[in-house]
PDB file of N, CA and C in Angstrom:
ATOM      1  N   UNK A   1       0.849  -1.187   0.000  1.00  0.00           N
ATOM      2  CA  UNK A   1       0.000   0.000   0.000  1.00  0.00           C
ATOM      3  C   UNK A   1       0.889   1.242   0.000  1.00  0.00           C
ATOM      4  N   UNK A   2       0.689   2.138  -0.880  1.00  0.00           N
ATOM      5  CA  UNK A   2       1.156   3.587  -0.497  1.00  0.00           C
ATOM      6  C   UNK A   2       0.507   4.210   0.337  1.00  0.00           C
ATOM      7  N   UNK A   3       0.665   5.530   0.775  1.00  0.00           N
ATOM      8  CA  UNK A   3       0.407   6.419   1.769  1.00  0.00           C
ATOM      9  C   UNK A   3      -0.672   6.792   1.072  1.00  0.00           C
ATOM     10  N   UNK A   4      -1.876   7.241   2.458  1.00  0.00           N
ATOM     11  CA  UNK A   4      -3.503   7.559   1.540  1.00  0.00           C
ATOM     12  C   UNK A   4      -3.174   9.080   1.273  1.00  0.00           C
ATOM     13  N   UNK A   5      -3.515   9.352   0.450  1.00  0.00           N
ATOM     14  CA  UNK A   5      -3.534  11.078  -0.208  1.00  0.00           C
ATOM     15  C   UNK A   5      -4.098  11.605   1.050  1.00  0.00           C
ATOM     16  N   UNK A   6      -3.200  13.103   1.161  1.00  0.00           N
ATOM     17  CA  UNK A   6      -3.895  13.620   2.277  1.00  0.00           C
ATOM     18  C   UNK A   6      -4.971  15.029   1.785  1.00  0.00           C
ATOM     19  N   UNK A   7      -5.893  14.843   2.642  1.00  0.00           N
ATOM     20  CA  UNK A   7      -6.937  15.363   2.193  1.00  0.00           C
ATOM     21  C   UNK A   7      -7.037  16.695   3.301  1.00  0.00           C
ATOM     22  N   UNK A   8      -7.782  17.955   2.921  1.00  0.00           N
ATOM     23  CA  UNK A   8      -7.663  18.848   3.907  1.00  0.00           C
ATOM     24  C   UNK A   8      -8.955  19.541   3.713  1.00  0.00           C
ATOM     25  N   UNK A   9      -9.548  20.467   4.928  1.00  0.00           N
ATOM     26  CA  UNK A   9     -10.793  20.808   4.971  1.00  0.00           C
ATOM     27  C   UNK A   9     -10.203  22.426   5.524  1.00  0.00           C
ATOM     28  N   UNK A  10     -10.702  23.754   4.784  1.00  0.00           N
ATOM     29  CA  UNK A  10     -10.784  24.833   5.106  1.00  0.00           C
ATOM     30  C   UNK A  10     -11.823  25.342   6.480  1.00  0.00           C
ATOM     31  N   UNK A  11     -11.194  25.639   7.748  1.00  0.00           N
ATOM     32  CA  UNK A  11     -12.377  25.613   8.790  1.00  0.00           C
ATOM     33  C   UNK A  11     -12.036  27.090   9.374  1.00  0.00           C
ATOM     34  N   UNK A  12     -12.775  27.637  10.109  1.00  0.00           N
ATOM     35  CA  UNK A  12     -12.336  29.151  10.239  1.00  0.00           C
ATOM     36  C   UNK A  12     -11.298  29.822  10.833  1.00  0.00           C
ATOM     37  N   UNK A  13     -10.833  28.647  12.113  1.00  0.00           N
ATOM     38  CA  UNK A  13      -9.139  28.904  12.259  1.00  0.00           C
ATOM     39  C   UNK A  13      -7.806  28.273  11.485  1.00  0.00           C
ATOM     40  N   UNK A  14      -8.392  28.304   9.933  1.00  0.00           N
ATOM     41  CA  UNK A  14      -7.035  27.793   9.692  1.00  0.00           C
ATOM     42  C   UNK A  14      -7.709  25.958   8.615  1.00  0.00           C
ATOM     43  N   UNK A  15      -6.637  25.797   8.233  1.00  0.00           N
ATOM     44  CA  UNK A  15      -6.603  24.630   7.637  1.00  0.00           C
ATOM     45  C   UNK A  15      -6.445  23.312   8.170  1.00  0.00           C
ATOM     46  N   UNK A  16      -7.489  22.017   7.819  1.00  0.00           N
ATOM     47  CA  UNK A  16      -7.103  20.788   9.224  1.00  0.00           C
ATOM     48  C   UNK A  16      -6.718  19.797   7.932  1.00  0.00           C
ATOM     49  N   UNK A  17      -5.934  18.749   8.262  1.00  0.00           N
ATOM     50  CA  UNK A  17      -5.545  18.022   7.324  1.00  0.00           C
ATOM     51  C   UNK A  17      -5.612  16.317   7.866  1.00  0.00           C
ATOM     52  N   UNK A  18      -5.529  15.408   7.068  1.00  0.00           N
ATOM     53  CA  UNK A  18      -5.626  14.208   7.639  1.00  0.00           C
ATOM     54  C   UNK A  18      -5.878  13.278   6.159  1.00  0.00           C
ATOM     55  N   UNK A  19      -5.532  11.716   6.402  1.00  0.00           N
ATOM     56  CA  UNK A  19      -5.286  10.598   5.712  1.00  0.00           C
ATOM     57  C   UNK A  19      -6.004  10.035   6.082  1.00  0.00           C
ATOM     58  N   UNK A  20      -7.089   8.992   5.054  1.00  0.00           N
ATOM     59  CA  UNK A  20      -7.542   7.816   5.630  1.00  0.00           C
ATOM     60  C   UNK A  20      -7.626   6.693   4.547  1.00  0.00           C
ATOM     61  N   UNK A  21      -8.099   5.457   4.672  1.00  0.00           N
ATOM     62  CA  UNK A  21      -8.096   4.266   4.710  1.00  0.00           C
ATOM     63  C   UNK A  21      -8.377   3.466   5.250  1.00  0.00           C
ATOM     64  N   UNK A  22      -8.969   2.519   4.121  1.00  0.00           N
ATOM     65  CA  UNK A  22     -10.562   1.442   4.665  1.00  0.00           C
ATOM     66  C   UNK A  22     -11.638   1.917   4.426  1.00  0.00           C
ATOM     67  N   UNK A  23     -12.256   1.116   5.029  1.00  0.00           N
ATOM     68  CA  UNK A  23     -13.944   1.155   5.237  1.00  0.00           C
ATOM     69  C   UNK A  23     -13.937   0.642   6.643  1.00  0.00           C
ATOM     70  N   UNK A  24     -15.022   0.677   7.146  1.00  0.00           N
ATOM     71  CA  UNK A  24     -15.620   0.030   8.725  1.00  0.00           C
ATOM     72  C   UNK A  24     -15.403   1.280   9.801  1.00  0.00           C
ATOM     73  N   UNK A  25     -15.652   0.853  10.607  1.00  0.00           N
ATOM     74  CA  UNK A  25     -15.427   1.709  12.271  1.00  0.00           C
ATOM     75  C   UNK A  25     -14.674   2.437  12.091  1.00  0.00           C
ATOM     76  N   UNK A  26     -14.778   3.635  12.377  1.00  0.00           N
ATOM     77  CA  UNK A  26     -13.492   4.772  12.714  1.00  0.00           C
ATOM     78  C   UNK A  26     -12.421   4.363  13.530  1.00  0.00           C
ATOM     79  N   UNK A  27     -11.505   4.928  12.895  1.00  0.00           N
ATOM     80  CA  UNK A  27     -10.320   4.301  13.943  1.00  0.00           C
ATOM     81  C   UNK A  27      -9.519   5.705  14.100  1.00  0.00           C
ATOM     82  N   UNK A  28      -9.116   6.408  14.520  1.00  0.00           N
ATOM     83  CA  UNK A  28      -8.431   7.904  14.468  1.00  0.00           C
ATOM     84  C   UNK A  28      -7.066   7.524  15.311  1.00  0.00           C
ATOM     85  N   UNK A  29      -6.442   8.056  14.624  1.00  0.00           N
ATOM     86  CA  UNK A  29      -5.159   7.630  15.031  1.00  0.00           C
ATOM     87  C   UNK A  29      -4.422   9.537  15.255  1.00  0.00           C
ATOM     88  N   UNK A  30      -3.824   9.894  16.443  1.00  0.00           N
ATOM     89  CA  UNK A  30      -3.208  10.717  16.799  1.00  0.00           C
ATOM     90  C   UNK A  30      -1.419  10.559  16.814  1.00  0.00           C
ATOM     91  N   UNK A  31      -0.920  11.282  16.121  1.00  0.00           N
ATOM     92  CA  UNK A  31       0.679  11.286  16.168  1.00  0.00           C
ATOM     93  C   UNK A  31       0.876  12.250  17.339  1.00  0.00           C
ATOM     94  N   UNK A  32       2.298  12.028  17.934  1.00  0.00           N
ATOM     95  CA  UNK A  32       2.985  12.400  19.091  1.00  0.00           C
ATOM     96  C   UNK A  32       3.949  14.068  18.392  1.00  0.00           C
ATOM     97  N   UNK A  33       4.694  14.593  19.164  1.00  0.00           N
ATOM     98  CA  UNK A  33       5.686  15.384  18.576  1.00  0.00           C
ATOM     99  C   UNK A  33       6.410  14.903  17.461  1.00  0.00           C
ATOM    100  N   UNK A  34       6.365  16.171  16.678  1.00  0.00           N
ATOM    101  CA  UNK A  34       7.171  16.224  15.217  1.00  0.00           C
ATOM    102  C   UNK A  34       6.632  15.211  14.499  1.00  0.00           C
ATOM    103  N   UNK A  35       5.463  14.477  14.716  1.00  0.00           N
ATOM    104  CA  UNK A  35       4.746  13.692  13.591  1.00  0.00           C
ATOM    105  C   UNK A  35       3.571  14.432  12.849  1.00  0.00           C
ATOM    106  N   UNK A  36       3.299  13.546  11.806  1.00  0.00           N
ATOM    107  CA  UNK A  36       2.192  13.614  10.720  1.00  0.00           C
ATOM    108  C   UNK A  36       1.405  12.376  10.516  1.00  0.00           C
ATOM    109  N   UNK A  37       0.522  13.010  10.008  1.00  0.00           N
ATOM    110  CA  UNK A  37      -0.725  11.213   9.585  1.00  0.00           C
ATOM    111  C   UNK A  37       0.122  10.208   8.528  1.00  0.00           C
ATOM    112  N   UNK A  38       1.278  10.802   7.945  1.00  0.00           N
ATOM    113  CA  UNK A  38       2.064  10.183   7.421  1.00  0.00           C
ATOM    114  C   UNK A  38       2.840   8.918   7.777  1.00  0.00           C
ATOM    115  N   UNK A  39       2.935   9.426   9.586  1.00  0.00           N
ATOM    116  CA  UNK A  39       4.017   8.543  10.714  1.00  0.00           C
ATOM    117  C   UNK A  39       2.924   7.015  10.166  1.00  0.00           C
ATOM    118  N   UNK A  40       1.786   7.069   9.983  1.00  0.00           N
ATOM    119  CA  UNK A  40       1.003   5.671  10.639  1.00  0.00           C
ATOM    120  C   UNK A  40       1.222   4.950   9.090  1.00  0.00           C
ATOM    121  N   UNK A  41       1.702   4.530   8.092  1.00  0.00           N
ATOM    122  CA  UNK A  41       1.460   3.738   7.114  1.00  0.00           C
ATOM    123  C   UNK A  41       1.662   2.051   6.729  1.00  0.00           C
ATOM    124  N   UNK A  42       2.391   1.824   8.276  1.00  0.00           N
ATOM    125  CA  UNK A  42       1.733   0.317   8.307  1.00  0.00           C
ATOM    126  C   UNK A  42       0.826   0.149   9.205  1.00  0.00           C
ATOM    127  N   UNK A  43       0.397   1.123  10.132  1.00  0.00           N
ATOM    128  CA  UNK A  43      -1.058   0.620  10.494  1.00  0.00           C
ATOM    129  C   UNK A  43      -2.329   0.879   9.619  1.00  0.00           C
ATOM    130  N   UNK A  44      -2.236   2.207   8.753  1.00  0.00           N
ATOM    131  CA  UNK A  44      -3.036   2.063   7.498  1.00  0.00           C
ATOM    132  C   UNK A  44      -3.112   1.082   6.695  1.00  0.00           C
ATOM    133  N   UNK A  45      -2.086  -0.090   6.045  1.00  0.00           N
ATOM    134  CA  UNK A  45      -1.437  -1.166   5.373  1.00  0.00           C
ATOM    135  C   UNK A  45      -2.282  -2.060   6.675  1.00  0.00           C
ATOM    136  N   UNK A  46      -2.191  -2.445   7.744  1.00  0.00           N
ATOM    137  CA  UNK A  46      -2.480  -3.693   8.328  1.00  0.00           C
ATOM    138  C   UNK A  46      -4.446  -3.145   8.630  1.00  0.00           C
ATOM    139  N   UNK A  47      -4.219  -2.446   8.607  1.00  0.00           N
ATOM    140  CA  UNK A  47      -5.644  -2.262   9.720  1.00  0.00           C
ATOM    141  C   UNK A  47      -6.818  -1.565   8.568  1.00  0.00           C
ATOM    142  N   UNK A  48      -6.459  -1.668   7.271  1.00  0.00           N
ATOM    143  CA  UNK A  48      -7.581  -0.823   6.594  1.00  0.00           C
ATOM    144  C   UNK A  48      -8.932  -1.778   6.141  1.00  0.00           C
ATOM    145  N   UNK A  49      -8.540  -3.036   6.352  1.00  0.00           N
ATOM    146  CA  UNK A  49      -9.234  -4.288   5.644  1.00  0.00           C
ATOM    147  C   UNK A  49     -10.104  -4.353   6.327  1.00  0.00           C
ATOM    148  N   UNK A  50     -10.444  -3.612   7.941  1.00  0.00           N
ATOM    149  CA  UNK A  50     -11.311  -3.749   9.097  1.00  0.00           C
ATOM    150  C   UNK A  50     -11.841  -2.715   9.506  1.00  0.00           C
ATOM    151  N   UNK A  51     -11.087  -1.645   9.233  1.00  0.00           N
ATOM    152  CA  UNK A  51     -11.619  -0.140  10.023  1.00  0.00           C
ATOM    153  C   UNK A  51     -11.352   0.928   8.544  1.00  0.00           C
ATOM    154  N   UNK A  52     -12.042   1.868   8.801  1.00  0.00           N
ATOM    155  CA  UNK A  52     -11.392   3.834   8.427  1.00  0.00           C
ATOM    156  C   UNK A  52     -10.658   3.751   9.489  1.00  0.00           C
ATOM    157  N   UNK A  53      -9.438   4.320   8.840  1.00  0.00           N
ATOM    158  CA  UNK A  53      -8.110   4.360   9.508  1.00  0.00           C
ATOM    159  C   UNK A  53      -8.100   5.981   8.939  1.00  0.00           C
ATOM    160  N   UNK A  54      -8.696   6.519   9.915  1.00  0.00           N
ATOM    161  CA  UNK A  54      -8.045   8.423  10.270  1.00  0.00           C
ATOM    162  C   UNK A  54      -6.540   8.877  10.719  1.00  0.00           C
ATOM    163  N   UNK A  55      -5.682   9.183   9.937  1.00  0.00           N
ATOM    164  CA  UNK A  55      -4.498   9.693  11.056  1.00  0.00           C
ATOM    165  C   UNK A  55      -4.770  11.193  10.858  1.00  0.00           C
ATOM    166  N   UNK A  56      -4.853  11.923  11.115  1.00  0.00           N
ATOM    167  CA  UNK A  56      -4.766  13.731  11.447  1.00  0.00           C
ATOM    168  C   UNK A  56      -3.838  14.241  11.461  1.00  0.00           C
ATOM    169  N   UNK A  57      -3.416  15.290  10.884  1.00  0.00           N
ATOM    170  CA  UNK A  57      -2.206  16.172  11.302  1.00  0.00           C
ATOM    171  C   UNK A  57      -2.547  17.236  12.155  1.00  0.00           C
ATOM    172  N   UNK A  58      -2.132  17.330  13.349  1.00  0.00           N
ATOM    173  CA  UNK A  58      -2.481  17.974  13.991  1.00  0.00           C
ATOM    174  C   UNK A  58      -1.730  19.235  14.055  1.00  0.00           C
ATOM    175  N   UNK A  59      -2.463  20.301  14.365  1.00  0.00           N
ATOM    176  CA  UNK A  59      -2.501  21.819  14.235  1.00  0.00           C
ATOM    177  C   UNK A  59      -0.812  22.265  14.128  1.00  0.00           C
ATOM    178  N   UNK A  60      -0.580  23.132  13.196  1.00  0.00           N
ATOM    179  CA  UNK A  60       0.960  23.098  13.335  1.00  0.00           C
ATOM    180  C   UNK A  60       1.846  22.325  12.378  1.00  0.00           C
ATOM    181  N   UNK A  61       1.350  20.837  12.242  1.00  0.00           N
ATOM    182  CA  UNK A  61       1.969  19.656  11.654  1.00  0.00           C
ATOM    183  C   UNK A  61       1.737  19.389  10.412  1.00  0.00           C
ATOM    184  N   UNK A  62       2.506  18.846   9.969  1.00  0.00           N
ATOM    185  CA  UNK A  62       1.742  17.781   8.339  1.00  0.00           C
ATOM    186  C   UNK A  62       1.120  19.290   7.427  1.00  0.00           C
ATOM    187  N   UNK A  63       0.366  19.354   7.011  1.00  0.00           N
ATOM    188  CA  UNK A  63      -0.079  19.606   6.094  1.00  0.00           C
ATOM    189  C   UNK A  63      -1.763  20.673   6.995  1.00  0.00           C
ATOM    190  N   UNK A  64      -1.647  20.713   8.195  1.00  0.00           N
ATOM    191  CA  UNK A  64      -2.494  21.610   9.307  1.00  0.00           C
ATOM    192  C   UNK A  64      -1.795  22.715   9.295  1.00  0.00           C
ATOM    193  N   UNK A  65      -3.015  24.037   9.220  1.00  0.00           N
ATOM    194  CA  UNK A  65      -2.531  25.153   9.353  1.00  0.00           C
ATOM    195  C   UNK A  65      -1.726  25.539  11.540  1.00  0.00           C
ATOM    196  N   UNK A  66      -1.374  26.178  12.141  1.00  0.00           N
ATOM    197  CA  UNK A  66      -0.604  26.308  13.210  1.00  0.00           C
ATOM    198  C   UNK A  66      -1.949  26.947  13.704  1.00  0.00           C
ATOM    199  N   UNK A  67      -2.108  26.875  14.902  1.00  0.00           N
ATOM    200  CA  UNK A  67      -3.532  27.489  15.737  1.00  0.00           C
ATOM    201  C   UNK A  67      -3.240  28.746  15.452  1.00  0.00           C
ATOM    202  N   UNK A  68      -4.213  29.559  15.491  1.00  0.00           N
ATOM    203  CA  UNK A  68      -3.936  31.433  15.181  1.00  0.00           C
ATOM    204  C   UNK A  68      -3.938  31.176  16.855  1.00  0.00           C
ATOM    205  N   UNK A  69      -4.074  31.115  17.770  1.00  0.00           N
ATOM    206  CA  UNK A  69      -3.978  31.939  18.782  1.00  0.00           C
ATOM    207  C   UNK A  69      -3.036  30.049  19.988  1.00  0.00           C
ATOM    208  N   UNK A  70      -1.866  30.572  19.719  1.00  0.00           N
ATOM    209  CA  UNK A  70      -1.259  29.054  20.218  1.00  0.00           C
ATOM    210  C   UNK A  70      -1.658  29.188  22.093  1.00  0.00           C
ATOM    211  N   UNK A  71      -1.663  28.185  22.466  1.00  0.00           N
ATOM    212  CA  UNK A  71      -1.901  28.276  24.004  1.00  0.00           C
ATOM    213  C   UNK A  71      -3.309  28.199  24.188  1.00  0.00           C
ATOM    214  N   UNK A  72      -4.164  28.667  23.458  1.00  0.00           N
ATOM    215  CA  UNK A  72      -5.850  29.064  23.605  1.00  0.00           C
ATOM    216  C   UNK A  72      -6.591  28.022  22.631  1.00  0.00           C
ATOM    217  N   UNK A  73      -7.370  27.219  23.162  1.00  0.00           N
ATOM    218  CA  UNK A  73      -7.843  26.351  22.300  1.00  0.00           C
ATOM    219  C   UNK A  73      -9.491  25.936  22.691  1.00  0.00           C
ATOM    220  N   UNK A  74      -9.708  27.405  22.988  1.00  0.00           N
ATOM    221  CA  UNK A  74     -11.671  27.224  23.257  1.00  0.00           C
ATOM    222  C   UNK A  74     -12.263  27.913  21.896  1.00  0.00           C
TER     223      UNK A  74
END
């Protein structure tokens, strides 16, 4: 399997980005520091045959715009 195209959604703070793969149950997968939804591509490869396999780039990361207001997240 290659890496799932990452796909991104315009939302009003900014840009959110994320990969998926499969069909079935959501599965959302969160990366740690200095990762991307990129980090997960053998659990996308093992786990897509059973679940949607979500990885996210979270705010800052990957292909996510950086929070406009860092520290504040209401």
């Amino acid at each position: 399997m290659t890496l799932p195209q990452r796909q991104t959604i315009k939302l009003a703070h900014g840009r959110v980005a994320w990969r998926e793969a499969g069909d079935g149950p959501a599965l959302v997968l969160l990366h740690g520091l200095n990762g991307n939804a990129a980090s997960w591509l053998r659990q996308y490869e093992a786990l897509a045959g059973r679940f949607r396999v979500v990885g996210w780039d979270a705010p800052g990361y990957g292909g996510s715009d950086p929070h406009p207001q860092p520290g504040s997240y209401s």
